[in-house]
PDB file of N, CA and C in Angstrom:
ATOM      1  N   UNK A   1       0.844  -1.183   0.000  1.00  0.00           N
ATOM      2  CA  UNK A   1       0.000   0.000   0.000  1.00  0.00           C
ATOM      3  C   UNK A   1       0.880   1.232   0.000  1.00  0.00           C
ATOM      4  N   UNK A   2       0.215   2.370  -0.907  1.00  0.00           N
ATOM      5  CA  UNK A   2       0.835   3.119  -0.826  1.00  0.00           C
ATOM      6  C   UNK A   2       0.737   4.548   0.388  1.00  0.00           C
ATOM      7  N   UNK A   3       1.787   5.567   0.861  1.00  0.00           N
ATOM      8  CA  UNK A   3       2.018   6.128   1.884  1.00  0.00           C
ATOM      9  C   UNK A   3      -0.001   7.237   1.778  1.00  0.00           C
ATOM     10  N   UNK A   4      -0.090   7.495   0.695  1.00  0.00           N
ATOM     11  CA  UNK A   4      -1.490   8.300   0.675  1.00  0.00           C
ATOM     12  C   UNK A   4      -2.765   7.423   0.684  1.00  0.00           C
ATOM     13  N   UNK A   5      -2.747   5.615   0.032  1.00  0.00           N
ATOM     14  CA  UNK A   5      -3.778   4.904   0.599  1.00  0.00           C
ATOM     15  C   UNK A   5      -3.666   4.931   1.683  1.00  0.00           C
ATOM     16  N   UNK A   6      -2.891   4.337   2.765  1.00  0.00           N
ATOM     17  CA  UNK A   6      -2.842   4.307   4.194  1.00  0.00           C
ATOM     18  C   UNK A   6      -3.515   5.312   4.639  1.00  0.00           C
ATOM     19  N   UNK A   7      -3.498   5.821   4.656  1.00  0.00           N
ATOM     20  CA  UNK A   7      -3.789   7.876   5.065  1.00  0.00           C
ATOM     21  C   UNK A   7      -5.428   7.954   4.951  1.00  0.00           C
ATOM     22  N   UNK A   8      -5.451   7.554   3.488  1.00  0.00           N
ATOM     23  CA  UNK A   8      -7.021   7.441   3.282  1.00  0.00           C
ATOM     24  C   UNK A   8      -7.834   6.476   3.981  1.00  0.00           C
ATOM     25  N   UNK A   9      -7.030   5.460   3.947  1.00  0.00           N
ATOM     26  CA  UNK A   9      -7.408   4.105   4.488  1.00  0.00           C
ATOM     27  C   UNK A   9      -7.814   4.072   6.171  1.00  0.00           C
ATOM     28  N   UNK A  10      -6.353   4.812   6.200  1.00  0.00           N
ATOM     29  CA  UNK A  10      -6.570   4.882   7.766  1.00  0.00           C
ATOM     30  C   UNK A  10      -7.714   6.206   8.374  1.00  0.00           C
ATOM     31  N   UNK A  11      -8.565   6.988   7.794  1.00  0.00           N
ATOM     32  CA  UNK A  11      -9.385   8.176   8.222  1.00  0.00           C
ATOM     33  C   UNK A  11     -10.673   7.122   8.483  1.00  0.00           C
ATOM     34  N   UNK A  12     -11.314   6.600   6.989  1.00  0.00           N
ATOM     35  CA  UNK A  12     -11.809   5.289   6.457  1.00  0.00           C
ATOM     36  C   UNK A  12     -11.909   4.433   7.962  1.00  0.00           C
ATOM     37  N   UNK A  13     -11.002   4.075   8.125  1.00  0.00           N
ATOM     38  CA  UNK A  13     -10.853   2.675   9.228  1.00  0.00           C
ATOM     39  C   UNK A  13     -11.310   3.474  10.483  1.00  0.00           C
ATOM     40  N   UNK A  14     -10.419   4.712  10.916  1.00  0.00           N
ATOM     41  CA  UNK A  14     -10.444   5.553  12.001  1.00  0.00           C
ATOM     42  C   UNK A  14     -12.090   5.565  12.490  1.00  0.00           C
ATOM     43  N   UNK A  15     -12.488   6.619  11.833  1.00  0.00           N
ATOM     44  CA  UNK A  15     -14.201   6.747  11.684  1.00  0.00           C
ATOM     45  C   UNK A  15     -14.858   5.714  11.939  1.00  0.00           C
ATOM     46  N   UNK A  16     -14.221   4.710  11.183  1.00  0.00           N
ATOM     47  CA  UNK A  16     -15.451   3.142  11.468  1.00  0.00           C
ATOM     48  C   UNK A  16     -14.990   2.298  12.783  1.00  0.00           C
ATOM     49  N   UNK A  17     -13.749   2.837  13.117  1.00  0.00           N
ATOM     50  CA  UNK A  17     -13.633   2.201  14.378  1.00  0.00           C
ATOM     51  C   UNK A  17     -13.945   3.195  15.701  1.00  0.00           C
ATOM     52  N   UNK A  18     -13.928   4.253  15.420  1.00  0.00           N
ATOM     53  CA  UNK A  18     -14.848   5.085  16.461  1.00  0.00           C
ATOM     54  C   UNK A  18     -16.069   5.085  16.462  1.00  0.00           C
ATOM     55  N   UNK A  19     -16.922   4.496  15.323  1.00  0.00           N
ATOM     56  CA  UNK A  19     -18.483   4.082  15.249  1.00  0.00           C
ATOM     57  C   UNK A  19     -19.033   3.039  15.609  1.00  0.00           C
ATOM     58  N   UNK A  20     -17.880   2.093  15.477  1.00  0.00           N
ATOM     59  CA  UNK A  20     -18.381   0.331  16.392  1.00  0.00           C
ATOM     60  C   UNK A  20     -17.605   0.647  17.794  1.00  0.00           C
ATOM     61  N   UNK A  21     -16.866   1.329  17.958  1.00  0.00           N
ATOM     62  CA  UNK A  21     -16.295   1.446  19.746  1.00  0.00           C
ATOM     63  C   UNK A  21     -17.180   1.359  20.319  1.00  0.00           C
ATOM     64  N   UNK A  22     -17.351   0.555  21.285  1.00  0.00           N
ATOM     65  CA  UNK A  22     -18.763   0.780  22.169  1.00  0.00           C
ATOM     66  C   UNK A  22     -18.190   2.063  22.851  1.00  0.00           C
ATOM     67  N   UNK A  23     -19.847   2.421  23.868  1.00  0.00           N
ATOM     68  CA  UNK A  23     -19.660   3.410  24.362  1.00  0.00           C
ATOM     69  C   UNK A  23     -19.736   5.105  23.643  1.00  0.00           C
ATOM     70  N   UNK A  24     -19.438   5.893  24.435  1.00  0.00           N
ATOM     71  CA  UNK A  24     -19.088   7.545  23.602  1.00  0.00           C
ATOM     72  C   UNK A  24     -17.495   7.486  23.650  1.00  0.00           C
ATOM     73  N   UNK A  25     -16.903   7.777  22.225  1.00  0.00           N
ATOM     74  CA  UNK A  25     -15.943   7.966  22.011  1.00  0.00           C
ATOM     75  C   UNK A  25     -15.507   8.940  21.282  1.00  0.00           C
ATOM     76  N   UNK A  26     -16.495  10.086  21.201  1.00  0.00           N
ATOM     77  CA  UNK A  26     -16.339  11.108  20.530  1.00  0.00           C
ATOM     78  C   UNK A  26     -15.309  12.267  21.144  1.00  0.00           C
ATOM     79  N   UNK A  27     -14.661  11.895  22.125  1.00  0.00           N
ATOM     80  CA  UNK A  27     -14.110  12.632  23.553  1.00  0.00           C
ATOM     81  C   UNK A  27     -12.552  12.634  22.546  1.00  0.00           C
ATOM     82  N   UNK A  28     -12.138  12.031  21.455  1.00  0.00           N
ATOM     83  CA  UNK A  28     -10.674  11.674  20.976  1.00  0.00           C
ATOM     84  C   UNK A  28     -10.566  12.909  19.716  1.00  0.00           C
ATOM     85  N   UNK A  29      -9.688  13.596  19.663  1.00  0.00           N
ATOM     86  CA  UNK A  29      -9.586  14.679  18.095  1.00  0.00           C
ATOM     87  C   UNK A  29      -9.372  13.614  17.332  1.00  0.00           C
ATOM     88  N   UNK A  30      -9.372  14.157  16.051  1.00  0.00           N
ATOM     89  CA  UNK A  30      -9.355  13.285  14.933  1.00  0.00           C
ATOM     90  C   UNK A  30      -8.315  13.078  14.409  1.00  0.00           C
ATOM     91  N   UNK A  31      -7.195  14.222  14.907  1.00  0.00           N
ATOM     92  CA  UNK A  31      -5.210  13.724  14.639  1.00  0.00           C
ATOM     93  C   UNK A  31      -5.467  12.290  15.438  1.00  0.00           C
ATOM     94  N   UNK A  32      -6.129  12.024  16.417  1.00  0.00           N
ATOM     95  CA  UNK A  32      -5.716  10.435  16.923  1.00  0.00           C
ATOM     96  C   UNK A  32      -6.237   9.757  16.620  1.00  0.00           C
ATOM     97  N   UNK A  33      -7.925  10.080  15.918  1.00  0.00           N
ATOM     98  CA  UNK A  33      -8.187   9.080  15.057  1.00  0.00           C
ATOM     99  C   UNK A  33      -7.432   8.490  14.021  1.00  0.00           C
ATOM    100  N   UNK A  34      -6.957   9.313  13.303  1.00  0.00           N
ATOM    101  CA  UNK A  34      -6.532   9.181  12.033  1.00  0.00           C
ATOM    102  C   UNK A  34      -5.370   8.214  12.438  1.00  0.00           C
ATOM    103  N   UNK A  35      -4.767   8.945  13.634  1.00  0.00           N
ATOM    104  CA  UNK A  35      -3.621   7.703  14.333  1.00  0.00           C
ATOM    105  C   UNK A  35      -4.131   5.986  14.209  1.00  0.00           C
ATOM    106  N   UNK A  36      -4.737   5.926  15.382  1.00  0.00           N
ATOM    107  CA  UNK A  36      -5.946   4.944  15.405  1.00  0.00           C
ATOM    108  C   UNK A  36      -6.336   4.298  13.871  1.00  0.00           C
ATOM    109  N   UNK A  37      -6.510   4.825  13.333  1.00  0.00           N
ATOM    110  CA  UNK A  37      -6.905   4.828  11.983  1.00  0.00           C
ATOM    111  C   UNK A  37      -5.815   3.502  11.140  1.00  0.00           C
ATOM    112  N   UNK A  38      -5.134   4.376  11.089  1.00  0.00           N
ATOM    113  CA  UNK A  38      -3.636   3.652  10.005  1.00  0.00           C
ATOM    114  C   UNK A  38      -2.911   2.718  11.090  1.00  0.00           C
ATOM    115  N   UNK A  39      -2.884   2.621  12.218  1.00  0.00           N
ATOM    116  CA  UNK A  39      -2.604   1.830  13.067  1.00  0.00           C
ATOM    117  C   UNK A  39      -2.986   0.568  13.093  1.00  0.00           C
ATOM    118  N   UNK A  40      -4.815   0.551  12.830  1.00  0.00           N
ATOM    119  CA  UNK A  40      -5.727  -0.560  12.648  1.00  0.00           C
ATOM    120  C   UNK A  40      -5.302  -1.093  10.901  1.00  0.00           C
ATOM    121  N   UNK A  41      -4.986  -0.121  10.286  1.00  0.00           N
ATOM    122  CA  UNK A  41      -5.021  -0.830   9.320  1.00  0.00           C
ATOM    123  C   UNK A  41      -3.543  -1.782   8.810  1.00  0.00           C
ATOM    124  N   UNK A  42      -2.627  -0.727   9.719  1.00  0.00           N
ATOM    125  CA  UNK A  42      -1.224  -1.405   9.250  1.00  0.00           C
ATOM    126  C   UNK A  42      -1.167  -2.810  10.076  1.00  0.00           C
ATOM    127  N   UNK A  43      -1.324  -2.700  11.801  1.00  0.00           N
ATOM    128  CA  UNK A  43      -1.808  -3.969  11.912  1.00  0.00           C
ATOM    129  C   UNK A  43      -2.616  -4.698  11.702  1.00  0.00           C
ATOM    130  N   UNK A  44      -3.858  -4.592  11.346  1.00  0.00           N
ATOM    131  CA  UNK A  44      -4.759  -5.566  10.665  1.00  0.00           C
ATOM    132  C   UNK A  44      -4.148  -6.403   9.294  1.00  0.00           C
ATOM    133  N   UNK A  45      -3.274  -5.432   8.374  1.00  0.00           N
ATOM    134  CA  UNK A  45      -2.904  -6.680   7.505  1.00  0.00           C
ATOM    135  C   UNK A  45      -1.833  -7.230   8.136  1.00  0.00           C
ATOM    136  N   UNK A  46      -1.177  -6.918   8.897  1.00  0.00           N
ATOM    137  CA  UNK A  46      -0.014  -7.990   9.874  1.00  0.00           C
ATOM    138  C   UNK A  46      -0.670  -9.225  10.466  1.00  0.00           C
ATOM    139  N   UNK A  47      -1.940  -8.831  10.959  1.00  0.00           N
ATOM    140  CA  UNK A  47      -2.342  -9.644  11.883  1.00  0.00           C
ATOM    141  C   UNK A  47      -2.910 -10.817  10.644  1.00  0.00           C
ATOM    142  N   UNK A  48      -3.628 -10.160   9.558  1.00  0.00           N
ATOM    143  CA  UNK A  48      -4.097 -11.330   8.486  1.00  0.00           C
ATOM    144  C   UNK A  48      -3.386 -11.643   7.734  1.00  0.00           C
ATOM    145  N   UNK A  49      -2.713 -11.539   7.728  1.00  0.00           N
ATOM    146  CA  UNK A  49      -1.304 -12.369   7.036  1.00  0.00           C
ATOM    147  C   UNK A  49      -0.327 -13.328   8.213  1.00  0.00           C
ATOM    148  N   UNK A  50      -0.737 -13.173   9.557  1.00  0.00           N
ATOM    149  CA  UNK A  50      -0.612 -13.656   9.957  1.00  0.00           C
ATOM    150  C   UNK A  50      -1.556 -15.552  10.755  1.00  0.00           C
ATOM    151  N   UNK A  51      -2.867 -14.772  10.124  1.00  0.00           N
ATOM    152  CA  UNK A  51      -3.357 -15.508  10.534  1.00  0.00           C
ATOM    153  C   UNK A  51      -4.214 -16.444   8.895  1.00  0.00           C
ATOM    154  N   UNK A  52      -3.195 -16.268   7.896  1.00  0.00           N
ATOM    155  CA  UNK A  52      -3.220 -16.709   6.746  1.00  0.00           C
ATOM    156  C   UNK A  52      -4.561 -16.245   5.319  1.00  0.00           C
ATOM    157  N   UNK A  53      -4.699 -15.240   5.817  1.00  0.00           N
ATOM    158  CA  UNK A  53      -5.473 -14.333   5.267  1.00  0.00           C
ATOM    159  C   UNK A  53      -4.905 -13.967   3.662  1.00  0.00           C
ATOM    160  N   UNK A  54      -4.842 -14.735   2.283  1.00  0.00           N
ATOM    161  CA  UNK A  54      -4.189 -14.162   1.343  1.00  0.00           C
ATOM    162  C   UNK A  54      -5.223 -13.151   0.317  1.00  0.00           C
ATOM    163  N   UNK A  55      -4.139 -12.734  -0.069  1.00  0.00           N
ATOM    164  CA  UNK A  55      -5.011 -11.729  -1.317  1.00  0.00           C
ATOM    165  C   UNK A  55      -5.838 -12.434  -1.926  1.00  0.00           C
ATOM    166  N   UNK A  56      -6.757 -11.554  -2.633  1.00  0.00           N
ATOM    167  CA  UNK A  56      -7.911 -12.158  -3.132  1.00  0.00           C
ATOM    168  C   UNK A  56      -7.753 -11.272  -4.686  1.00  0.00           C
ATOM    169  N   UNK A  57      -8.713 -11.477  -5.509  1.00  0.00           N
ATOM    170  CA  UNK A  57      -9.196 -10.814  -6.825  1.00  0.00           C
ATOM    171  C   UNK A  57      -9.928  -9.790  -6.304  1.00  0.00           C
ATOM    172  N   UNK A  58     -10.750  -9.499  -5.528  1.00  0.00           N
ATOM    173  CA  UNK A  58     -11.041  -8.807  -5.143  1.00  0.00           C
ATOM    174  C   UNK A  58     -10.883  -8.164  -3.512  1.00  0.00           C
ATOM    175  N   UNK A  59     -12.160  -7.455  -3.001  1.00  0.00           N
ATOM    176  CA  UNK A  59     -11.979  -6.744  -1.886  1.00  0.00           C
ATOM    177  C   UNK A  59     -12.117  -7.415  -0.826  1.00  0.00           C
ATOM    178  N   UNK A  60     -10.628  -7.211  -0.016  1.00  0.00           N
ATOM    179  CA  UNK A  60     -10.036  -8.470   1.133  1.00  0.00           C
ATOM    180  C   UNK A  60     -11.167  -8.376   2.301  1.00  0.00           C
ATOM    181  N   UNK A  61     -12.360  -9.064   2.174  1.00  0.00           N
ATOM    182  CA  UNK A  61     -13.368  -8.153   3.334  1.00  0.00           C
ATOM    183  C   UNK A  61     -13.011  -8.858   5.125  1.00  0.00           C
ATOM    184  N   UNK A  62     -12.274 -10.156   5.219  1.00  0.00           N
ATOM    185  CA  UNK A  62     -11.787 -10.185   6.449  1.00  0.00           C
ATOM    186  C   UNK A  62     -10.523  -9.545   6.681  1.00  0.00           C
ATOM    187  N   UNK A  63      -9.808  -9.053   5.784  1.00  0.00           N
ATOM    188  CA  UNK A  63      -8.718  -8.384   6.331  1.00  0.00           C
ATOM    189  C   UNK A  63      -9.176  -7.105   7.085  1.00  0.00           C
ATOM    190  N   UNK A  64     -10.480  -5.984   5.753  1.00  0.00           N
ATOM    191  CA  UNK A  64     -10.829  -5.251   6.560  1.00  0.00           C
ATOM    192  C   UNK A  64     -11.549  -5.344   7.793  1.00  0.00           C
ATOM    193  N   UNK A  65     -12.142  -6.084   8.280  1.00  0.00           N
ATOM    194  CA  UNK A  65     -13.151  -5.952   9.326  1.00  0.00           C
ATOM    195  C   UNK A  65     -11.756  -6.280  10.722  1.00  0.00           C
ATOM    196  N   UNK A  66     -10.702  -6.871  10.366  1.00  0.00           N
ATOM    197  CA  UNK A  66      -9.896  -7.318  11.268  1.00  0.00           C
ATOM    198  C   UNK A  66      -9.525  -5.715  12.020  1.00  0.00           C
ATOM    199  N   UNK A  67      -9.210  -5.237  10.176  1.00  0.00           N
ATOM    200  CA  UNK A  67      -8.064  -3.500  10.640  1.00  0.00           C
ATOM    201  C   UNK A  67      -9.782  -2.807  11.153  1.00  0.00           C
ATOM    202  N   UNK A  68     -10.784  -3.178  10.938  1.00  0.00           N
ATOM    203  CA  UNK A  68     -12.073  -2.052  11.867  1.00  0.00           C
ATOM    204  C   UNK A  68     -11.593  -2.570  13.197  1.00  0.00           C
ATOM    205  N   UNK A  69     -11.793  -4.172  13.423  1.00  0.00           N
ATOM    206  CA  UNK A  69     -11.911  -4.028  14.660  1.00  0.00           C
ATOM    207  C   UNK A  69     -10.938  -3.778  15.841  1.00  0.00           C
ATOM    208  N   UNK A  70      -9.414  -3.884  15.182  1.00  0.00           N
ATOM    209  CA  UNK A  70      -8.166  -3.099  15.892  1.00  0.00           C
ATOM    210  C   UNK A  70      -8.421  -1.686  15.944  1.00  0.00           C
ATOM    211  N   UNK A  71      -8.776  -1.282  14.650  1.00  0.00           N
ATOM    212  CA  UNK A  71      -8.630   0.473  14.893  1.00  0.00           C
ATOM    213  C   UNK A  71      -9.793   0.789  16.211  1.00  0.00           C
ATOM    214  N   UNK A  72     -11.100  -0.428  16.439  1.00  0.00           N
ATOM    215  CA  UNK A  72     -11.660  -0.151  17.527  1.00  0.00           C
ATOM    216  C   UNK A  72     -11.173  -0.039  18.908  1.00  0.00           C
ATOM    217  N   UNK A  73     -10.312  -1.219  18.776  1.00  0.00           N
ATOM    218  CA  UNK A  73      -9.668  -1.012  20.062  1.00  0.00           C
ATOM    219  C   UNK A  73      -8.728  -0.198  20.562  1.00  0.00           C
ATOM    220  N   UNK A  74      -8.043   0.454  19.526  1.00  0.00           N
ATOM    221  CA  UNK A  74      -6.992   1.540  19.436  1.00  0.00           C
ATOM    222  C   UNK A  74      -7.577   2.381  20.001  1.00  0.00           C
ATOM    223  N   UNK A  75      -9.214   2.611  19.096  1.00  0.00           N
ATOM    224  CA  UNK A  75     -10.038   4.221  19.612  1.00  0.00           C
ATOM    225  C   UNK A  75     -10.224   3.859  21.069  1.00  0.00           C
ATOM    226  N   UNK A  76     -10.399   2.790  21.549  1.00  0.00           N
ATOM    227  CA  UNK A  76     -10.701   2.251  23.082  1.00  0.00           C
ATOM    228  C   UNK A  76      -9.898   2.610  23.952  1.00  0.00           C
ATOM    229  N   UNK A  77      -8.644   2.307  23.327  1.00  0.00           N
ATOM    230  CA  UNK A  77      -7.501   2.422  24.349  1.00  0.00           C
ATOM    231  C   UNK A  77      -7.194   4.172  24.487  1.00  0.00           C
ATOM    232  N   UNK A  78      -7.171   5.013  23.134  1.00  0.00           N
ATOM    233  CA  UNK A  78      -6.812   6.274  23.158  1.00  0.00           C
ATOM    234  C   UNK A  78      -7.898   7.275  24.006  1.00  0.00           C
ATOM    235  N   UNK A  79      -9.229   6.516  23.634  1.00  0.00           N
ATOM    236  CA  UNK A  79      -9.991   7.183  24.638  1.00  0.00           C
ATOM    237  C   UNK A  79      -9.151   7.021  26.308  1.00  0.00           C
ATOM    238  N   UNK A  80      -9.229   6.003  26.532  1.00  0.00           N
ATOM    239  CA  UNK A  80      -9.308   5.658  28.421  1.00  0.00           C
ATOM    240  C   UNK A  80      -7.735   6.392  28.615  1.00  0.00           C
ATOM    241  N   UNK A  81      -6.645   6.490  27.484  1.00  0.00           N
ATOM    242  CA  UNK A  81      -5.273   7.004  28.162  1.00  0.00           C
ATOM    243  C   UNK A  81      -5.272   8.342  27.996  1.00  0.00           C
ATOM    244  N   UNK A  82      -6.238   8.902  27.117  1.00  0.00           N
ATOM    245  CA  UNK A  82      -6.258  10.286  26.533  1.00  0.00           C
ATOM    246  C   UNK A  82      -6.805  11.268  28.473  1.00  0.00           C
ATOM    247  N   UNK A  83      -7.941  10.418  28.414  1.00  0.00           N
ATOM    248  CA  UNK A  83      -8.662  10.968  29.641  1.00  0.00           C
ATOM    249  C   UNK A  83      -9.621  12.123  29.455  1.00  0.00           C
ATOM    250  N   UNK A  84      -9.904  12.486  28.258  1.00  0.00           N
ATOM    251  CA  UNK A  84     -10.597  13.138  27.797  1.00  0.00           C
ATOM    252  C   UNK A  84     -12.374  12.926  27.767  1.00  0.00           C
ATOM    253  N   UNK A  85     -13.138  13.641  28.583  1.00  0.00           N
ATOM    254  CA  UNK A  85     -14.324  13.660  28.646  1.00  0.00           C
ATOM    255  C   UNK A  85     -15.048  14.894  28.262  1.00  0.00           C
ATOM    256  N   UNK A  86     -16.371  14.804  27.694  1.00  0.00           N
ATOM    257  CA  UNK A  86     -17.505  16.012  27.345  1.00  0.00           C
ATOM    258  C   UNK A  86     -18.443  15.711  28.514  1.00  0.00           C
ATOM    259  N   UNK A  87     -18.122  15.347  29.495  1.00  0.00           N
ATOM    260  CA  UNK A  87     -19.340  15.139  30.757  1.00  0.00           C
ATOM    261  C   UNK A  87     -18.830  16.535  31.130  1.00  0.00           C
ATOM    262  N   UNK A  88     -20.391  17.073  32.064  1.00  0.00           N
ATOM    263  CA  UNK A  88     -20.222  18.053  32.575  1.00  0.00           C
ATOM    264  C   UNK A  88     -20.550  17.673  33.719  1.00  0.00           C
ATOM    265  N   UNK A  89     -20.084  18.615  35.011  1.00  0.00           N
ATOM    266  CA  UNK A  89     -20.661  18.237  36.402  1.00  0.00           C
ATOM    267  C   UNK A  89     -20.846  19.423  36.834  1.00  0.00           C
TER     268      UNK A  89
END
């Protein structure tokens, strides 16, 4: 992949893994989504290629759902270390 798919890929992934995060996770800017983002996706194809996931003719759809559901947990984790809340008291 190239350095501007990733980028795209990873906003793409970012977004969809802040939309299946359980919970409110809207508390993260979107520089860490985007982090989050390309994170899920660079490990997600590590992880499916690791777990024998090969290219296809077409669109790799368990590779992606792997890089959604890392970039979810990424948004998971960046939420709870960020510490960032919209609660008011």
């Amino acid at each position: 992949m190239e350095v501007i798919g990733v980028i795209i890929a990873g906003i793409i992934i970012g977004l969809l893994g802040k939309w299946v995060a359980p919970g409110n996770r809207d508390n993260i800017p979107f520089w860490l989504t985007l982090v989050c983002g390309v994170g899920g996706v660079l490990i997600g194809y590590y992880v499916a290629g690791l777990l024998g996931v090969k290219d296809t003719p077409g669109i790799d759809w368990l590779r992606w759902i792997i890089s959604i559901v890392l970039a979810a947990v990424l948004v998971v984790i960046a939420a709870a270390v960020t510490g960032r809340s919209k609660t008011t008291t």
